[in-house]
PDB file of N, CA and C in Angstrom:
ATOM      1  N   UNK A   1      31.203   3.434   7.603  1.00  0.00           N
ATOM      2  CA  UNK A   1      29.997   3.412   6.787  1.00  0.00           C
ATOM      3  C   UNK A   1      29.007   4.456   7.313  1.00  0.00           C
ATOM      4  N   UNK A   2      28.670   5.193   6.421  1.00  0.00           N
ATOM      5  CA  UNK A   2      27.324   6.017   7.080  1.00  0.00           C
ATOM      6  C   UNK A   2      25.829   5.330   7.447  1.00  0.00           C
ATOM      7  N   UNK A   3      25.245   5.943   8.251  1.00  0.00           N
ATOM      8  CA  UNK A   3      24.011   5.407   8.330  1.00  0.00           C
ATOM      9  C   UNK A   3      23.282   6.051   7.068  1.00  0.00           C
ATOM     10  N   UNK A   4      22.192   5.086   6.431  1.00  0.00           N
ATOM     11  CA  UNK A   4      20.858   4.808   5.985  1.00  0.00           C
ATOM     12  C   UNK A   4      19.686   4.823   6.287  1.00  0.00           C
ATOM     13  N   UNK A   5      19.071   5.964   5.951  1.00  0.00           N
ATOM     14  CA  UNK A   5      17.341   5.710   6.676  1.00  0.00           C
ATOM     15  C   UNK A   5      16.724   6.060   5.504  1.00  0.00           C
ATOM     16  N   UNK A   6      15.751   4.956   5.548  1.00  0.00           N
ATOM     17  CA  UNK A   6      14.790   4.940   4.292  1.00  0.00           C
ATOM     18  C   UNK A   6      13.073   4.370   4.794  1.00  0.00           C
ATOM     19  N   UNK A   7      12.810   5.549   4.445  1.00  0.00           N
ATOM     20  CA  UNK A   7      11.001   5.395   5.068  1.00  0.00           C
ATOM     21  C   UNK A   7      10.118   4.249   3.881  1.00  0.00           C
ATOM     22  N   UNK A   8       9.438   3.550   4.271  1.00  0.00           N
ATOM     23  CA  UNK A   8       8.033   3.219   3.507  1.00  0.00           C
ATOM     24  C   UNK A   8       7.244   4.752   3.185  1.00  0.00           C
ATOM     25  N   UNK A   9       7.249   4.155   1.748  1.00  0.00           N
ATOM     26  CA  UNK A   9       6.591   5.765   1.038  1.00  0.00           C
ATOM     27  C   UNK A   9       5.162   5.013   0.430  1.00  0.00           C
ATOM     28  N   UNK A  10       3.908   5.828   0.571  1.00  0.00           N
ATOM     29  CA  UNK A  10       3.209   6.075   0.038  1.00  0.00           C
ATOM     30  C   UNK A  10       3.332   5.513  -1.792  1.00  0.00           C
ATOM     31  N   UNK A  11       2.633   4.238  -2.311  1.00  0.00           N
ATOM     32  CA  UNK A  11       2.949   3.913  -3.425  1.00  0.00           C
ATOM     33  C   UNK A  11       2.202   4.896  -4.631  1.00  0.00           C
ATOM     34  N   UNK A  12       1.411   5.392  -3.916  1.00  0.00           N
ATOM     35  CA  UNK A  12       0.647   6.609  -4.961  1.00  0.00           C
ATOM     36  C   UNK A  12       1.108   7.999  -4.913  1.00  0.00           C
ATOM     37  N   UNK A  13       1.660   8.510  -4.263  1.00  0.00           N
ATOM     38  CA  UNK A  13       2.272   9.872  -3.664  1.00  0.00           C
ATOM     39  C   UNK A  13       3.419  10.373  -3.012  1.00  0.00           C
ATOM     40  N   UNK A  14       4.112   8.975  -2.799  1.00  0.00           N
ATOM     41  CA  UNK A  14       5.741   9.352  -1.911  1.00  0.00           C
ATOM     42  C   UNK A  14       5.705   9.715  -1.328  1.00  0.00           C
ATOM     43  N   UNK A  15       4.753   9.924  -0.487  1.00  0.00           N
ATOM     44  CA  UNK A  15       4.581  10.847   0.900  1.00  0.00           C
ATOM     45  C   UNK A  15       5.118   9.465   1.769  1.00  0.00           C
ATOM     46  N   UNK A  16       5.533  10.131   3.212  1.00  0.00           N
ATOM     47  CA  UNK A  16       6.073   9.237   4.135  1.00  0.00           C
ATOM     48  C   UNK A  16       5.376   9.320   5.736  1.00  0.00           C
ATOM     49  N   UNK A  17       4.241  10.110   5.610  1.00  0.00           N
ATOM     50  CA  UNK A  17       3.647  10.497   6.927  1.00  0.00           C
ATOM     51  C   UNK A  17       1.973   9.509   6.426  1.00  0.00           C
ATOM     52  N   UNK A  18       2.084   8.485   7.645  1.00  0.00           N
ATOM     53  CA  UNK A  18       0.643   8.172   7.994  1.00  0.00           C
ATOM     54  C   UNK A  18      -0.128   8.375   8.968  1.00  0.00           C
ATOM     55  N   UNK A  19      -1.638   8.233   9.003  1.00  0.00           N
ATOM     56  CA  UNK A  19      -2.114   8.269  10.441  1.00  0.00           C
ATOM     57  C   UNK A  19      -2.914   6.269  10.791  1.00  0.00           C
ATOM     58  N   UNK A  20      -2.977   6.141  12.128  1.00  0.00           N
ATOM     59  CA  UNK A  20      -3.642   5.022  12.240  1.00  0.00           C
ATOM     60  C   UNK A  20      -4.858   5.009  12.097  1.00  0.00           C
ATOM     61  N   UNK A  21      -6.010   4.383  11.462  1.00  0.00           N
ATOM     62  CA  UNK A  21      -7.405   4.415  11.373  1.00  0.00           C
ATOM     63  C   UNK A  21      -8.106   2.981  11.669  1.00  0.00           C
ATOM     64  N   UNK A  22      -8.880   3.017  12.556  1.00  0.00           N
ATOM     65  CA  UNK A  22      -9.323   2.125  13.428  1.00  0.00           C
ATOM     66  C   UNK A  22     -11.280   1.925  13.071  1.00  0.00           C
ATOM     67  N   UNK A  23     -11.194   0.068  12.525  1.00  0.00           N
ATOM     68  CA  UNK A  23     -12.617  -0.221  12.894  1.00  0.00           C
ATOM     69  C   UNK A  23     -13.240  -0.977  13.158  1.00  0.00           C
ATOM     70  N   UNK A  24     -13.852  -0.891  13.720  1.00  0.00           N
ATOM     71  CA  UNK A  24     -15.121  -1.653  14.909  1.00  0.00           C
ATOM     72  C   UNK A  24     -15.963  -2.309  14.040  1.00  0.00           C
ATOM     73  N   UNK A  25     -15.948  -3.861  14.693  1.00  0.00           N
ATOM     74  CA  UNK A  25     -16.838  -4.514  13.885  1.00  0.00           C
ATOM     75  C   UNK A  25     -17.049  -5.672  14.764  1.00  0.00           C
ATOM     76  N   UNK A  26     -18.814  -6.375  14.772  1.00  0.00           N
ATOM     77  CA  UNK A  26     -18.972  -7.513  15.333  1.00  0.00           C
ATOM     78  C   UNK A  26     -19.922  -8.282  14.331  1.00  0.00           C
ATOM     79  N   UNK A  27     -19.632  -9.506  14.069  1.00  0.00           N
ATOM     80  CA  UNK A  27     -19.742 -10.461  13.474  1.00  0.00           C
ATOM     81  C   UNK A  27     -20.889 -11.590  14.502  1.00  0.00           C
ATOM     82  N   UNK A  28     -21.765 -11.390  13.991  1.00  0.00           N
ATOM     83  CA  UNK A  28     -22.890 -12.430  14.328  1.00  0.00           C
ATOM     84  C   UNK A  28     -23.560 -13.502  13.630  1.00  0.00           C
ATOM     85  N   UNK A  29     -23.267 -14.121  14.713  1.00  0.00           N
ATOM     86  CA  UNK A  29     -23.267 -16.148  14.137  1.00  0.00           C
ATOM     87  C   UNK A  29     -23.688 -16.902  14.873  1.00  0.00           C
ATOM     88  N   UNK A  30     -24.869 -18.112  13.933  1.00  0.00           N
ATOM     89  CA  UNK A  30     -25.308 -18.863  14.983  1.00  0.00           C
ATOM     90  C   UNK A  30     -24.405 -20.410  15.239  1.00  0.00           C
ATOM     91  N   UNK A  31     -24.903 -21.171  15.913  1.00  0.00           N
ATOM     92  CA  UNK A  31     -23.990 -22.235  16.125  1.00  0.00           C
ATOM     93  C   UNK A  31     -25.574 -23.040  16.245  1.00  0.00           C
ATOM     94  N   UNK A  32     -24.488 -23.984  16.065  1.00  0.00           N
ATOM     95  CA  UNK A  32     -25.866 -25.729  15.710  1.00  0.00           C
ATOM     96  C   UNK A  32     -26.204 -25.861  17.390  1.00  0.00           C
ATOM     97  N   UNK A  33     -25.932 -25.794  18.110  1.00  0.00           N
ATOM     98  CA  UNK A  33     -26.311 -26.471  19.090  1.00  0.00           C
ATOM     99  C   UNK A  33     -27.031 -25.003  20.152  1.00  0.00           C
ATOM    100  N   UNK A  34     -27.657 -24.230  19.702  1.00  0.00           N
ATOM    101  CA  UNK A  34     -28.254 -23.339  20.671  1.00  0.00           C
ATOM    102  C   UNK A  34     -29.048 -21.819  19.374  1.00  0.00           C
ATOM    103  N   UNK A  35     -30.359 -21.692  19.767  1.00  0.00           N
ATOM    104  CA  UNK A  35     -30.870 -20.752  18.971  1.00  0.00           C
ATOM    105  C   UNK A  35     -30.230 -19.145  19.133  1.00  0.00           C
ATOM    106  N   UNK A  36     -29.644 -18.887  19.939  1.00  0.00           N
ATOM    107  CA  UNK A  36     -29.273 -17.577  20.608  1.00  0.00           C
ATOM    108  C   UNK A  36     -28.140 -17.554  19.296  1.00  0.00           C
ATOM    109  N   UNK A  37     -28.261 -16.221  19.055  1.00  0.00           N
ATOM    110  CA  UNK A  37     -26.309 -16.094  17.871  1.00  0.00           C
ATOM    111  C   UNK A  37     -25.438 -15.287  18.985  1.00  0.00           C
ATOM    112  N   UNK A  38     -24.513 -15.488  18.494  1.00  0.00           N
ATOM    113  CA  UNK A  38     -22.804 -15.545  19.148  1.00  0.00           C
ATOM    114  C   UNK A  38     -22.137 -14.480  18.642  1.00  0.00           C
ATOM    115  N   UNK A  39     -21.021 -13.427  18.660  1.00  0.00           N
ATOM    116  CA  UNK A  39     -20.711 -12.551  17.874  1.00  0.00           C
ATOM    117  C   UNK A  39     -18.842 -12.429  17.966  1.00  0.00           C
ATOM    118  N   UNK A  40     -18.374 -12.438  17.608  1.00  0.00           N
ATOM    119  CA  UNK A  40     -16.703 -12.429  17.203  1.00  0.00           C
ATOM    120  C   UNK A  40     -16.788 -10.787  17.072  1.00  0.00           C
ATOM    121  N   UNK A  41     -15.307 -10.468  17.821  1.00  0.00           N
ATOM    122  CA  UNK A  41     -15.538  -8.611  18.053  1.00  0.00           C
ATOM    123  C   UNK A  41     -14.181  -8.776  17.058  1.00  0.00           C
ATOM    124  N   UNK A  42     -13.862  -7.866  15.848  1.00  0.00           N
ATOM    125  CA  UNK A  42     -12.992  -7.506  15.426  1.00  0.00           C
ATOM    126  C   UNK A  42     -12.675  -6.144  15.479  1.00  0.00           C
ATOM    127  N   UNK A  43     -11.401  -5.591  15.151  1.00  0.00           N
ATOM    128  CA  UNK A  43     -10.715  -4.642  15.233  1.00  0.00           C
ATOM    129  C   UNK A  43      -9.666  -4.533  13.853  1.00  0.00           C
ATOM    130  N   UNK A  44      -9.999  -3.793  13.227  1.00  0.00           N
ATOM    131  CA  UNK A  44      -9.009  -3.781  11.866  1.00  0.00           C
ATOM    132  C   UNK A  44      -8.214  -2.156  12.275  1.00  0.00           C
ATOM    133  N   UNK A  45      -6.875  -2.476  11.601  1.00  0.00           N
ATOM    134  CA  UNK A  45      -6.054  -0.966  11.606  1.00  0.00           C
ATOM    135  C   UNK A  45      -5.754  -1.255  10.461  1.00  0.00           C
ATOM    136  N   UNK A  46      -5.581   0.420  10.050  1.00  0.00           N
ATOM    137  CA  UNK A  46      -5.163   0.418   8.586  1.00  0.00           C
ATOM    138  C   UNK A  46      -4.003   1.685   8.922  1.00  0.00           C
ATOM    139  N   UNK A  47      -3.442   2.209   7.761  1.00  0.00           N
ATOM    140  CA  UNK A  47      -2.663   3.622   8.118  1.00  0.00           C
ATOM    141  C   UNK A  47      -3.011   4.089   6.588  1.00  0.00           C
ATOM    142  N   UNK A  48      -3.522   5.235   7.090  1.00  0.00           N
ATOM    143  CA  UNK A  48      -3.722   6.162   5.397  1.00  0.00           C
ATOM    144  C   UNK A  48      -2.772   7.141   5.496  1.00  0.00           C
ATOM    145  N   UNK A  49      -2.418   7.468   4.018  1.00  0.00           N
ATOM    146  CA  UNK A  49      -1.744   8.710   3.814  1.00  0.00           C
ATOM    147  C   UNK A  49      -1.989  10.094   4.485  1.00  0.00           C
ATOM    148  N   UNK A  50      -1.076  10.670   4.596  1.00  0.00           N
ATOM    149  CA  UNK A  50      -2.095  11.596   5.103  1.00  0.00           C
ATOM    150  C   UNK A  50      -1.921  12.773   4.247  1.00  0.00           C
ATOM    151  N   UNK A  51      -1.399  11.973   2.743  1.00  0.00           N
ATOM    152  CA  UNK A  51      -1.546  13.508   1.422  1.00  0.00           C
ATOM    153  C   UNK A  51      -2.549  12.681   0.542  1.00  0.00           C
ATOM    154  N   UNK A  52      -2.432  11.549   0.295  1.00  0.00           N
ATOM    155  CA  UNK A  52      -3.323  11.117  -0.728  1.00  0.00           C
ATOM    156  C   UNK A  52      -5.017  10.591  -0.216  1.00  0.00           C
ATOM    157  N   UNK A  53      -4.717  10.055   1.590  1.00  0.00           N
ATOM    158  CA  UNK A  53      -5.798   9.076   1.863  1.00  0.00           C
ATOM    159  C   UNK A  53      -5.915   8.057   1.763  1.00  0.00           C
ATOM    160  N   UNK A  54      -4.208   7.507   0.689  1.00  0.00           N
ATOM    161  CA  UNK A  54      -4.488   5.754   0.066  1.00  0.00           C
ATOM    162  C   UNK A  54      -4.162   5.098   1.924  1.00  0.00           C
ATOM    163  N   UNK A  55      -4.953   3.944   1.545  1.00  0.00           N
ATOM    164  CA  UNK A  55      -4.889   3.378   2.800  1.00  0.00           C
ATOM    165  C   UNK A  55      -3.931   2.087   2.468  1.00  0.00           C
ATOM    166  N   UNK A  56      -3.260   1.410   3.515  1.00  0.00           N
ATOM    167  CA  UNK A  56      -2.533   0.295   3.614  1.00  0.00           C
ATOM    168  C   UNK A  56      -2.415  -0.317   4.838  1.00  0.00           C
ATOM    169  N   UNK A  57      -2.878  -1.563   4.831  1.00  0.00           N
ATOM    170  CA  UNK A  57      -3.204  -2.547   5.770  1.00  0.00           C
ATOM    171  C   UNK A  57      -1.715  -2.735   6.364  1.00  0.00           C
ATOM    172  N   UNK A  58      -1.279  -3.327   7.664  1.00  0.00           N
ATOM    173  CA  UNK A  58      -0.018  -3.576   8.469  1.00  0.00           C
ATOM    174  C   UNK A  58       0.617  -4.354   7.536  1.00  0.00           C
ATOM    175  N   UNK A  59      -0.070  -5.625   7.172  1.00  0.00           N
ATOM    176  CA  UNK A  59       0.673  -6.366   6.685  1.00  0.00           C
ATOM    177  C   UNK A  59       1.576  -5.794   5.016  1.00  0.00           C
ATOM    178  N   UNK A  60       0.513  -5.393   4.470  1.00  0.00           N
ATOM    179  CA  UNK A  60       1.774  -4.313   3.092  1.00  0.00           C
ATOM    180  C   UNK A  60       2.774  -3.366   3.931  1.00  0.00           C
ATOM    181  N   UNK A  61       2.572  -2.410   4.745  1.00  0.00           N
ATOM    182  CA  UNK A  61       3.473  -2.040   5.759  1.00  0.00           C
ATOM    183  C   UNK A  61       4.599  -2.562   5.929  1.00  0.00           C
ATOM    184  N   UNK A  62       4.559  -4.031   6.546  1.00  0.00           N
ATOM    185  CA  UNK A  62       5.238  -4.776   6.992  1.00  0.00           C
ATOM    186  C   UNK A  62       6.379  -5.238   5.931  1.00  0.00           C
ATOM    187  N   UNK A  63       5.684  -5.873   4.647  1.00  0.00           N
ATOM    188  CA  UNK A  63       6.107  -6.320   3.666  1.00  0.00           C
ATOM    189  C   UNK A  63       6.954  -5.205   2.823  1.00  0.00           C
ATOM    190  N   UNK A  64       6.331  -3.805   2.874  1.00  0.00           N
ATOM    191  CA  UNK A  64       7.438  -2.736   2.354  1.00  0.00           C
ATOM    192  C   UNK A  64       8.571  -2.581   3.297  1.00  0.00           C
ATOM    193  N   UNK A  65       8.570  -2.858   4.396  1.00  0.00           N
ATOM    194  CA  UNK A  65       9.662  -2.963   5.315  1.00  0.00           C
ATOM    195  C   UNK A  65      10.480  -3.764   4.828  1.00  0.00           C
ATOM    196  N   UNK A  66      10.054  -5.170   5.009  1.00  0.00           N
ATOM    197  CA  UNK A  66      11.402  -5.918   4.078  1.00  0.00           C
ATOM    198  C   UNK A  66      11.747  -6.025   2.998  1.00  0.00           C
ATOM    199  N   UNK A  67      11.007  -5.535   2.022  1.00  0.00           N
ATOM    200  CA  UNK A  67      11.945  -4.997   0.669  1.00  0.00           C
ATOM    201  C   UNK A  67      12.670  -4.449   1.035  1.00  0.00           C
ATOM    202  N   UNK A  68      12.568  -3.165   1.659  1.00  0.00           N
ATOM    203  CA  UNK A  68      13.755  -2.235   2.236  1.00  0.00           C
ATOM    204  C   UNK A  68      15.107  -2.764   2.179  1.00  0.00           C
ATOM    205  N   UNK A  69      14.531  -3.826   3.808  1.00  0.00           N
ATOM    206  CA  UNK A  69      15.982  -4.731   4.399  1.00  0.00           C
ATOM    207  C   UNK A  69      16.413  -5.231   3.451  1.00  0.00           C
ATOM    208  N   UNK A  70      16.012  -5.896   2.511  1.00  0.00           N
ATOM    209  CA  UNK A  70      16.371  -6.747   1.558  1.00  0.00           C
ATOM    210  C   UNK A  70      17.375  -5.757   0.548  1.00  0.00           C
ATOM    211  N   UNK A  71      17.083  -5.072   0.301  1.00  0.00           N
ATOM    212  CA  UNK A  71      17.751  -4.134  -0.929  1.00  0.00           C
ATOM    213  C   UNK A  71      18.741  -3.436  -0.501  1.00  0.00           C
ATOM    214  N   UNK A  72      18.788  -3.487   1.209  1.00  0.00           N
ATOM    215  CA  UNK A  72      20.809  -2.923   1.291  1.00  0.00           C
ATOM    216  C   UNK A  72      21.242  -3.781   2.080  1.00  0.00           C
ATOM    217  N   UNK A  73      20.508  -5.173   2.239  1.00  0.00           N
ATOM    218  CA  UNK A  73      21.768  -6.165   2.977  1.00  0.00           C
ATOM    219  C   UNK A  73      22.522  -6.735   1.775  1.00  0.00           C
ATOM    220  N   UNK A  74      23.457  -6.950   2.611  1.00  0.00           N
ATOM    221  CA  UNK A  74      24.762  -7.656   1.520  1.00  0.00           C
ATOM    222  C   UNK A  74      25.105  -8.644   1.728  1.00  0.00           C
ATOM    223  N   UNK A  75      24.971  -9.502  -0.087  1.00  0.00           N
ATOM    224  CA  UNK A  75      25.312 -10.895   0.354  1.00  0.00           C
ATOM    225  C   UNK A  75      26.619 -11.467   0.784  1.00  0.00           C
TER     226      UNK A  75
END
């Protein structure tokens, strides 16, 4: 059998090259039992195209991955 390689493409452009894009965010909140607020640090990654700009979160990433698997395993 030959090998198969099949990239996650870009759903707007078929392009197959992304970059990672990274952002900073803190979330401030108070809680019942103290006047001071509290803050939750997040971190989001995304990967944009790097012909169109469309962006896509890991998890669609992820999920175009297993369509992939799915469409040349054999039952």
């Amino acid at each position: 059998m030959d090998d198969i390689q099949e990239y996650f493409l870009c759903d707007e452009c078929e392009n197959r090259d992304f970059k990672l894009v990274y952002s900073f965010s803190l979330r401030f909140h108070g809680v019942n039992f103290s006047d001071d607020l509290i803050y939750d640090r997040f971190i989001e990654e995304v990967y944009q195209c790097t012909k169109c700009q469309k962006t896509f979160t890991k998890k669609q990433v992820e999920e175009g991955l297993i369509a992939i698997k799915r469409k040349h395993k054999k039952d």
